[in-house]
PDB file of N, CA and C in Angstrom:
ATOM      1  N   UNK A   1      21.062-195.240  21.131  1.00  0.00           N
ATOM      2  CA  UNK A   1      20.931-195.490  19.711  1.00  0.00           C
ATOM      3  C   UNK A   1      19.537-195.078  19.271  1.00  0.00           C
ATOM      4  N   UNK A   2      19.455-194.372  17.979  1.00  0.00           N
ATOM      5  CA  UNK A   2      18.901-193.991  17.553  1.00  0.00           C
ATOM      6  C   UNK A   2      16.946-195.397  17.309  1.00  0.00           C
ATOM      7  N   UNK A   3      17.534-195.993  16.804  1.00  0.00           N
ATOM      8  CA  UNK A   3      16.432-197.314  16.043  1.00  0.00           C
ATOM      9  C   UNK A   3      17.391-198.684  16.677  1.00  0.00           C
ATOM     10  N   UNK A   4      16.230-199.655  17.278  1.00  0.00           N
ATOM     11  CA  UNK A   4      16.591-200.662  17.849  1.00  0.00           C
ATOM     12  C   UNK A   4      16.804-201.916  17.027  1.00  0.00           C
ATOM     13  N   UNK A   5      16.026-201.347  15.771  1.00  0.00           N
ATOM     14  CA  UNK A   5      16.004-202.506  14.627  1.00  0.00           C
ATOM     15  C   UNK A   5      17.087-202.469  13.881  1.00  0.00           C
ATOM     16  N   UNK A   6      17.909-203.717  13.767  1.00  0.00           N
ATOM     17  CA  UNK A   6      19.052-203.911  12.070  1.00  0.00           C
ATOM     18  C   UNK A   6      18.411-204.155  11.173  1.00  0.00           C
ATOM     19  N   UNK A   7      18.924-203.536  10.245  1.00  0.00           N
ATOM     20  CA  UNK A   7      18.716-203.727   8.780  1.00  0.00           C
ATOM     21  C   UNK A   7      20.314-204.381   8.404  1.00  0.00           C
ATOM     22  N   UNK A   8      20.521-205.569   7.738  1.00  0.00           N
ATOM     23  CA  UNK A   8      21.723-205.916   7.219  1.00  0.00           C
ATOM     24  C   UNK A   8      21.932-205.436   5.587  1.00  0.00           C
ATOM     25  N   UNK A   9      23.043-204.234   5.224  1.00  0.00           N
ATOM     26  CA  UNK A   9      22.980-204.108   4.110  1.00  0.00           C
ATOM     27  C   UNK A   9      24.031-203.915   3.745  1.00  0.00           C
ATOM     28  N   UNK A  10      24.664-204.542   2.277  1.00  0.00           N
ATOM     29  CA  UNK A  10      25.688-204.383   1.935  1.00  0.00           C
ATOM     30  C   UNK A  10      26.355-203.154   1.223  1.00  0.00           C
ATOM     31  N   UNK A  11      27.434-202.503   1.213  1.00  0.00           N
ATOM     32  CA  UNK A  11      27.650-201.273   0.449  1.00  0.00           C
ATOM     33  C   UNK A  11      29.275-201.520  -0.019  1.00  0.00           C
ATOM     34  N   UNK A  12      28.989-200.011  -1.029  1.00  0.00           N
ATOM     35  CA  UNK A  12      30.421-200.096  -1.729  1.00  0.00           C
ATOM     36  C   UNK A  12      30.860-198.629  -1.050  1.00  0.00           C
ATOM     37  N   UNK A  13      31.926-198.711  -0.460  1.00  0.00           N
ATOM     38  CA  UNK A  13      32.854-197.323  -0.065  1.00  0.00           C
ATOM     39  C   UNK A  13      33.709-197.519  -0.717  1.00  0.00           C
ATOM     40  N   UNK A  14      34.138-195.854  -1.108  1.00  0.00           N
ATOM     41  CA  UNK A  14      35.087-195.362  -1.477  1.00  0.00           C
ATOM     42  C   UNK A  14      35.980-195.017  -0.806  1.00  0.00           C
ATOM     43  N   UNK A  15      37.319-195.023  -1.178  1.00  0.00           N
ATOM     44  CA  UNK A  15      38.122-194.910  -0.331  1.00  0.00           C
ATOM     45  C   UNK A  15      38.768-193.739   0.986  1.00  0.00           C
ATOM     46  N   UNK A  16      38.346-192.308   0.442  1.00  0.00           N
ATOM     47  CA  UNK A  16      37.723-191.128   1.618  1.00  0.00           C
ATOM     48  C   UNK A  16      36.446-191.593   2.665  1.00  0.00           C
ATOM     49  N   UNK A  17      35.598-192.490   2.118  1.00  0.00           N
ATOM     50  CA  UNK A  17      34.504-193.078   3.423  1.00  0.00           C
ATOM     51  C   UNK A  17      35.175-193.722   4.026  1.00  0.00           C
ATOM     52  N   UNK A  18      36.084-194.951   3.402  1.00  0.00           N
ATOM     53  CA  UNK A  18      36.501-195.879   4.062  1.00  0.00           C
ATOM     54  C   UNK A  18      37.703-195.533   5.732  1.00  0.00           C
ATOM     55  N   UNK A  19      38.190-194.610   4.902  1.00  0.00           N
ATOM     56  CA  UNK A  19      38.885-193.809   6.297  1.00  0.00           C
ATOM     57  C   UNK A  19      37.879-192.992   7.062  1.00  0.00           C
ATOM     58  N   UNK A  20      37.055-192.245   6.415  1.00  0.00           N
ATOM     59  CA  UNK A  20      36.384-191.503   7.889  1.00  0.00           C
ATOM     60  C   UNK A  20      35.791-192.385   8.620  1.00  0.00           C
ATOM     61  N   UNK A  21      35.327-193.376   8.413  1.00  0.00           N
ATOM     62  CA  UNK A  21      34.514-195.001   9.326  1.00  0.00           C
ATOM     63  C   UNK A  21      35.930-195.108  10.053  1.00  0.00           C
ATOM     64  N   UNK A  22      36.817-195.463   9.324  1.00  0.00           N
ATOM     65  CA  UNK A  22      37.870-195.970  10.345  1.00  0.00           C
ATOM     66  C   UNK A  22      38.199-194.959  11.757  1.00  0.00           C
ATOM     67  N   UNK A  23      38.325-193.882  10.938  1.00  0.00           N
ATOM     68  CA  UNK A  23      38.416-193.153  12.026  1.00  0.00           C
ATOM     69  C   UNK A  23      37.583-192.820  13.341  1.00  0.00           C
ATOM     70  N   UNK A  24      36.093-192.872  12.735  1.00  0.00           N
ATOM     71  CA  UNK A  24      35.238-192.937  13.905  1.00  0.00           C
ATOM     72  C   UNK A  24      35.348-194.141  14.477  1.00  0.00           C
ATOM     73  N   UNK A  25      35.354-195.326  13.945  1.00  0.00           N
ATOM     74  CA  UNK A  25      35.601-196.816  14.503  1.00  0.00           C
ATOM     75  C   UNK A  25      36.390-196.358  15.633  1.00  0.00           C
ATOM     76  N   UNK A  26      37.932-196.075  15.060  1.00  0.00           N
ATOM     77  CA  UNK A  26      38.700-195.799  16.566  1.00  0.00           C
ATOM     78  C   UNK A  26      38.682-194.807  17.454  1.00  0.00           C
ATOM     79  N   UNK A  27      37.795-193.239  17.121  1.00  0.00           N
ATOM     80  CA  UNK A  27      37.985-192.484  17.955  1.00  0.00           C
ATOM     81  C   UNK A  27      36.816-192.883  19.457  1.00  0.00           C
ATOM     82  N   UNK A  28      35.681-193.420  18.782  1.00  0.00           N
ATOM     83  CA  UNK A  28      35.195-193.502  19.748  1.00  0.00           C
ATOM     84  C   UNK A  28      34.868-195.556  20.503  1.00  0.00           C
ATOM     85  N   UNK A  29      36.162-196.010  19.693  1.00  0.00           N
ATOM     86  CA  UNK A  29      36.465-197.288  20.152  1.00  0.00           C
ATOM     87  C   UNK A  29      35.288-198.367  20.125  1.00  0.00           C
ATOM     88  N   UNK A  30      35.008-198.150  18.719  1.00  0.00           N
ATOM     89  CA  UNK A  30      33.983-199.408  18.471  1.00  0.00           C
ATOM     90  C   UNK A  30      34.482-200.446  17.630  1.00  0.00           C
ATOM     91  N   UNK A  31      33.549-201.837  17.529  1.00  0.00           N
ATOM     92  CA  UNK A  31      33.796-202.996  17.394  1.00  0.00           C
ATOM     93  C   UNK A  31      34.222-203.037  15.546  1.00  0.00           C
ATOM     94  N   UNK A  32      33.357-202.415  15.026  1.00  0.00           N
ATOM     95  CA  UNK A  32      33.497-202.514  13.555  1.00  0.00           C
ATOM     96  C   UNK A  32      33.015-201.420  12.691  1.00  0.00           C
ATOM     97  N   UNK A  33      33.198-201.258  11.539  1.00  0.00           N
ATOM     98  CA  UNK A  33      32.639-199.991  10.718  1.00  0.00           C
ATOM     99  C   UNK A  33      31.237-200.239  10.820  1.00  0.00           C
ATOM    100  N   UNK A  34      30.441-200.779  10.699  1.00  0.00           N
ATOM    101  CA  UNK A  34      28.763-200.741  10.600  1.00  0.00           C
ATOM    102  C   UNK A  34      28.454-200.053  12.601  1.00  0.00           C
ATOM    103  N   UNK A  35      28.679-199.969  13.166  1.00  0.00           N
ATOM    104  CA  UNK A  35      28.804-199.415  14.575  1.00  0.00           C
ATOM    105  C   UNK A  35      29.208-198.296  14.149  1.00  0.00           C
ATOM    106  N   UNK A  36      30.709-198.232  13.574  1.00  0.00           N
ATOM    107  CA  UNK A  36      31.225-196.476  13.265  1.00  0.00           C
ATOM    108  C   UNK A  36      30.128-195.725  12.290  1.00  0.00           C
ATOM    109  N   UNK A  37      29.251-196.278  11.380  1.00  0.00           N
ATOM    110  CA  UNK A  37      28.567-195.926  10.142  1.00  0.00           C
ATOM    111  C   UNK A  37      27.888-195.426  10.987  1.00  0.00           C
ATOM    112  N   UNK A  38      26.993-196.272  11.970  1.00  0.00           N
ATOM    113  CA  UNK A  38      25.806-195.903  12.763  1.00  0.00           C
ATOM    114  C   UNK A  38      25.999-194.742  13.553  1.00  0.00           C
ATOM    115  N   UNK A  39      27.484-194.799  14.264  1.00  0.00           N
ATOM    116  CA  UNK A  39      27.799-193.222  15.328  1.00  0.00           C
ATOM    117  C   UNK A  39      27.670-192.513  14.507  1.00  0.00           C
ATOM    118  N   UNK A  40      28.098-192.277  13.318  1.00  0.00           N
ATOM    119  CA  UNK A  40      28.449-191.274  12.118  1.00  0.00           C
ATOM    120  C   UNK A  40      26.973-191.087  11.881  1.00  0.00           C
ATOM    121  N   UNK A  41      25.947-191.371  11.639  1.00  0.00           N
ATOM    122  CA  UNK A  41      24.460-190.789  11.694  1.00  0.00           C
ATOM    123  C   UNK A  41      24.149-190.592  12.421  1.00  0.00           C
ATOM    124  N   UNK A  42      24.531-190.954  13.707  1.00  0.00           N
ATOM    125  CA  UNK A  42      23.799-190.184  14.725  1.00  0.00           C
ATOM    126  C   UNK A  42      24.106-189.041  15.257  1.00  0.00           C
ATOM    127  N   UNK A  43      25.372-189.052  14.909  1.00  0.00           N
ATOM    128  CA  UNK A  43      26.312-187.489  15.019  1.00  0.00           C
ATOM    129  C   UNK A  43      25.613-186.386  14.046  1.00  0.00           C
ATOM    130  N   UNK A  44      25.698-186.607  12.432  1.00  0.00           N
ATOM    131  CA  UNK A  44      25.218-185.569  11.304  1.00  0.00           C
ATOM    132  C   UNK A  44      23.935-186.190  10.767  1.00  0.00           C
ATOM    133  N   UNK A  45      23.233-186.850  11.045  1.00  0.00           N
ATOM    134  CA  UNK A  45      21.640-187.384  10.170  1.00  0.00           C
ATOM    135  C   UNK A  45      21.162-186.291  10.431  1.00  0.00           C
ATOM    136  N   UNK A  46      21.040-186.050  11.954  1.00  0.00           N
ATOM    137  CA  UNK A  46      19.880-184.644  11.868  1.00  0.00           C
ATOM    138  C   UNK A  46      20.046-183.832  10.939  1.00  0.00           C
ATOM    139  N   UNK A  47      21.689-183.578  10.153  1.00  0.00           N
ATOM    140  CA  UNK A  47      21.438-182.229   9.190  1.00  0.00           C
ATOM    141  C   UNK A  47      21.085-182.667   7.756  1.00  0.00           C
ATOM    142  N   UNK A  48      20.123-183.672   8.052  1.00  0.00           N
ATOM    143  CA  UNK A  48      19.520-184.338   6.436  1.00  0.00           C
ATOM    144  C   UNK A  48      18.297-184.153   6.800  1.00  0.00           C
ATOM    145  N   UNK A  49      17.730-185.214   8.071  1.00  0.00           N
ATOM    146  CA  UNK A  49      16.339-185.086   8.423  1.00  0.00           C
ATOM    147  C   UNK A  49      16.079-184.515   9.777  1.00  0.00           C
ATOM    148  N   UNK A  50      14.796-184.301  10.238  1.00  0.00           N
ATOM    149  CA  UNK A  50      14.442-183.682  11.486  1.00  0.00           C
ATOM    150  C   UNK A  50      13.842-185.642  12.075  1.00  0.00           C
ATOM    151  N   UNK A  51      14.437-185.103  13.690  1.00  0.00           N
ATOM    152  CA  UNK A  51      14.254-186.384  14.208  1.00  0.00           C
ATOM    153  C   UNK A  51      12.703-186.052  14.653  1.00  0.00           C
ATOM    154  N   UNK A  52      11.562-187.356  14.959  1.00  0.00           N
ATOM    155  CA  UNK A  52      10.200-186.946  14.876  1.00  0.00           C
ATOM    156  C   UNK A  52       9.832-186.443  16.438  1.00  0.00           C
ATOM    157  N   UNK A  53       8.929-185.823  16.497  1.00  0.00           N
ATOM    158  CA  UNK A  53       8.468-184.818  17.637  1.00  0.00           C
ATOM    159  C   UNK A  53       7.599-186.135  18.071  1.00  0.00           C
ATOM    160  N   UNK A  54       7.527-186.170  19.383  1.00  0.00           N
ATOM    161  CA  UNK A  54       6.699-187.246  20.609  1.00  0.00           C
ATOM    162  C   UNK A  54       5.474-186.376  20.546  1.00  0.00           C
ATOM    163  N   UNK A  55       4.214-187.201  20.694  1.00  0.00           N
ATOM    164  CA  UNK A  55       2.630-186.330  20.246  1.00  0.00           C
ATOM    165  C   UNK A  55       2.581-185.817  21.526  1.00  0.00           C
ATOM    166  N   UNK A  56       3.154-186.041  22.932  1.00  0.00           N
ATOM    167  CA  UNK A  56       3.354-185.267  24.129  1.00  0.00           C
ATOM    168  C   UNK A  56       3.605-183.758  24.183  1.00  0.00           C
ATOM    169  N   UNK A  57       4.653-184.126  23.296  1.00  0.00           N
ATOM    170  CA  UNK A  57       5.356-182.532  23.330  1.00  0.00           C
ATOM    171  C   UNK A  57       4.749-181.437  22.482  1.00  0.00           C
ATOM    172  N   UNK A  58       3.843-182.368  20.922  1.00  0.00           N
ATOM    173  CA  UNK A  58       3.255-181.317  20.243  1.00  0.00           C
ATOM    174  C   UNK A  58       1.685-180.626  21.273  1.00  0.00           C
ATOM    175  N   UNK A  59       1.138-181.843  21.451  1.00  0.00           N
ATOM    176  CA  UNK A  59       0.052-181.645  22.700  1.00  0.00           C
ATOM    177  C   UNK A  59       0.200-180.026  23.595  1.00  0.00           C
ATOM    178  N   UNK A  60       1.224-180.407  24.381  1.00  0.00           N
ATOM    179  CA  UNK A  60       1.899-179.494  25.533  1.00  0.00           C
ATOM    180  C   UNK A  60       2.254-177.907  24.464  1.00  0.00           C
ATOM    181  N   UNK A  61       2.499-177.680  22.841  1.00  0.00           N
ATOM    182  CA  UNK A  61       3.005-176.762  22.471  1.00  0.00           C
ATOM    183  C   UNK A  61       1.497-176.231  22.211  1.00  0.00           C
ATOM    184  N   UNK A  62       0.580-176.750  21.620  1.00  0.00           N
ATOM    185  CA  UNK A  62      -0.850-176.637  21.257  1.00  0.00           C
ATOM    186  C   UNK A  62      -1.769-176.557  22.468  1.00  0.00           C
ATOM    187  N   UNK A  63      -1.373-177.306  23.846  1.00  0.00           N
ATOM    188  CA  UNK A  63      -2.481-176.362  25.121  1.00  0.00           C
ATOM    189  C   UNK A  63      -1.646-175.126  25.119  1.00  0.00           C
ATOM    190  N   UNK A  64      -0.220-174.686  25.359  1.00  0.00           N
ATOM    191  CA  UNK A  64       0.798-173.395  25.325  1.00  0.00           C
ATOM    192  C   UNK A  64       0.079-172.390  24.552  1.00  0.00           C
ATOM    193  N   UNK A  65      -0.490-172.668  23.180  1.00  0.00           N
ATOM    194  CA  UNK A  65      -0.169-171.740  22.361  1.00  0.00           C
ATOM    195  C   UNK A  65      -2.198-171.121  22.564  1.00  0.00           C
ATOM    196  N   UNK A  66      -3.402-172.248  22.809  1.00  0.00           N
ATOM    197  CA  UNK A  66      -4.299-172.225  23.251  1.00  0.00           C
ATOM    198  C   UNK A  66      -4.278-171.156  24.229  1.00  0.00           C
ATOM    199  N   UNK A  67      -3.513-171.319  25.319  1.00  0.00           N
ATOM    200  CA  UNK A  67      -3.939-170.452  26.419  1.00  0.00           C
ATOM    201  C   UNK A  67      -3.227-168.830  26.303  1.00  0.00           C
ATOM    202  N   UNK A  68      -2.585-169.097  25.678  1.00  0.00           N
ATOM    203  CA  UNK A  68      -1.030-167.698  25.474  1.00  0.00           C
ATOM    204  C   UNK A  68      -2.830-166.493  24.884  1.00  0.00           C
ATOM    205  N   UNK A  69      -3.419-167.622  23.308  1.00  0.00           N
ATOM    206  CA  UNK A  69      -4.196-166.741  22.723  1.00  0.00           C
ATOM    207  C   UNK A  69      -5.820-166.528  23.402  1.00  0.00           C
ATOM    208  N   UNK A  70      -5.879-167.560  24.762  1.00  0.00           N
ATOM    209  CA  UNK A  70      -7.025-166.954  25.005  1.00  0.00           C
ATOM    210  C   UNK A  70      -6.677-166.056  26.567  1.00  0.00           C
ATOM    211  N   UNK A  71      -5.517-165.534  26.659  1.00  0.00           N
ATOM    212  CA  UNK A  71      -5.067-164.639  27.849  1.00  0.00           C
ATOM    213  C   UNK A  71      -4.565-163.406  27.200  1.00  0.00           C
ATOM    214  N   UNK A  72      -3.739-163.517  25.788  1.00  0.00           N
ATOM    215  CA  UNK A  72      -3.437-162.344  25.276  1.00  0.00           C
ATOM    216  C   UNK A  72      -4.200-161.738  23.859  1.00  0.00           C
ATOM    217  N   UNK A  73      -4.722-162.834  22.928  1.00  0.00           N
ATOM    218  CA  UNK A  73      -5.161-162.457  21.942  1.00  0.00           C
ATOM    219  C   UNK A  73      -4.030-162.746  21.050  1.00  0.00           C
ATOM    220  N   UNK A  74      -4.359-161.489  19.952  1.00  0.00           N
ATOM    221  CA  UNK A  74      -3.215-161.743  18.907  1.00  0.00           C
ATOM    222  C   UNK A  74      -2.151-160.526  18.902  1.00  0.00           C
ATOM    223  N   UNK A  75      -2.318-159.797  20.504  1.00  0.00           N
ATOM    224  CA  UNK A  75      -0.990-159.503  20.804  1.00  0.00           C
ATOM    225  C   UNK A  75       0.356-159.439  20.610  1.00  0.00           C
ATOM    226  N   UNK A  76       1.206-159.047  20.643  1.00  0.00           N
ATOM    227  CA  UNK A  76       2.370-158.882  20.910  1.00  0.00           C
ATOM    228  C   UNK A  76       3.059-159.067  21.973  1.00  0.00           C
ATOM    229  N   UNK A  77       3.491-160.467  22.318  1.00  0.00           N
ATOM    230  CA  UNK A  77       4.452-160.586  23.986  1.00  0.00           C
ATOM    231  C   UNK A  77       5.711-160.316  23.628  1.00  0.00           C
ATOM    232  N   UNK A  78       6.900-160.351  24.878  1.00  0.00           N
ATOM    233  CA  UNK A  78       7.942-160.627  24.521  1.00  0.00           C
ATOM    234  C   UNK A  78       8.497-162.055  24.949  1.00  0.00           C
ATOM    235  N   UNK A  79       9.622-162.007  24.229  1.00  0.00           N
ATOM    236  CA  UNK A  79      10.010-163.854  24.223  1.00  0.00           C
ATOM    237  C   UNK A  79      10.329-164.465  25.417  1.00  0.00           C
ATOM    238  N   UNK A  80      10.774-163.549  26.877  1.00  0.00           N
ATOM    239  CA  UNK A  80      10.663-163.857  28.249  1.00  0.00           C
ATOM    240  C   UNK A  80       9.056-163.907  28.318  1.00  0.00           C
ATOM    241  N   UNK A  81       8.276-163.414  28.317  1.00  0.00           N
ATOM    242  CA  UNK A  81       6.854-163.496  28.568  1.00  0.00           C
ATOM    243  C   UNK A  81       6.838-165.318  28.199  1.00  0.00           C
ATOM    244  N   UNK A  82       6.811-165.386  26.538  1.00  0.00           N
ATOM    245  CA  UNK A  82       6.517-166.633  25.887  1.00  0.00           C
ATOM    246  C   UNK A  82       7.381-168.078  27.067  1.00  0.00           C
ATOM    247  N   UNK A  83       8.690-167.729  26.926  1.00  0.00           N
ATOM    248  CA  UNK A  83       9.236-168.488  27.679  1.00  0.00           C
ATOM    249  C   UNK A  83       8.860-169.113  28.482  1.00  0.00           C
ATOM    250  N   UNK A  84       8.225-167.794  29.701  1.00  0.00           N
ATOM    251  CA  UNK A  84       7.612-168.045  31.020  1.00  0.00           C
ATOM    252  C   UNK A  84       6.546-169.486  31.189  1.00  0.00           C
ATOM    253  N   UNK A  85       5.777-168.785  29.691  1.00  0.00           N
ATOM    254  CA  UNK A  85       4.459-170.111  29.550  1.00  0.00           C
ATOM    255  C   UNK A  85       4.837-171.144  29.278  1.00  0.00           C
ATOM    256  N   UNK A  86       5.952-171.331  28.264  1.00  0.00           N
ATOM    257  CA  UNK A  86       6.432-172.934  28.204  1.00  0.00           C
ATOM    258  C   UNK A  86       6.978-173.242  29.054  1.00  0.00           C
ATOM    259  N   UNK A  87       7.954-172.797  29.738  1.00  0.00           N
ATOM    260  CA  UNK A  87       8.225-173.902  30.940  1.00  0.00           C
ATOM    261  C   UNK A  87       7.693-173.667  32.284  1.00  0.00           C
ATOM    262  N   UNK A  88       6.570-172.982  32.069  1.00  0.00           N
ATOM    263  CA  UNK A  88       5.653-173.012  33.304  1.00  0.00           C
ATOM    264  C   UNK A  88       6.023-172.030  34.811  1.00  0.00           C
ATOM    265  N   UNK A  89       7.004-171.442  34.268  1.00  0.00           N
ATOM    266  CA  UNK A  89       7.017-170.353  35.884  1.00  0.00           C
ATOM    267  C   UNK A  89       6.098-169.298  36.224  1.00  0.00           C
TER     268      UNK A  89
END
């Protein structure tokens, strides 16, 4: 799951929501629609928002991109080259 915290909130569905909840409720055999609501964002939210980047990973893209420009400059690699440096082979 996405967030460990509940928020309790009440809503009004319409009756096309009210079936697609149901339906996720039973396809993937959960307890109630607020569970189905929740699978249902975690399935399509990303195509609203971007989920947030860990400061690890921006770190690791920023030493990457540090060393790429003090070994090549402002060059031209190709994207196997680039590759190589991010995952380190």
């Amino acid at each position: 799951m996405w967030c460990v915290n509940m928020i309790d909130a009440r809503v009004k569905l319409n009756q096309y929501t009210n079936r697609v909840l149901s339906m996720v409720k039973a396809k993937y055999d959960l307890k109630d629609k607020s569970e189905a609501l929740n699978r249902f964002v975690e399935l399509y939210g990303s195509n609203e928002i971007e989920l947030e980047v860990k400061p690890e990973y921006v770190k690791k893209i920023l030493a990457v991109e540090e060393a790429h420009f003090k070994k090549y400059g402002h060059r031209a690699t190709t994207i196997k080259q680039l590759r190589s440096e991010i995952e380190g082979n």
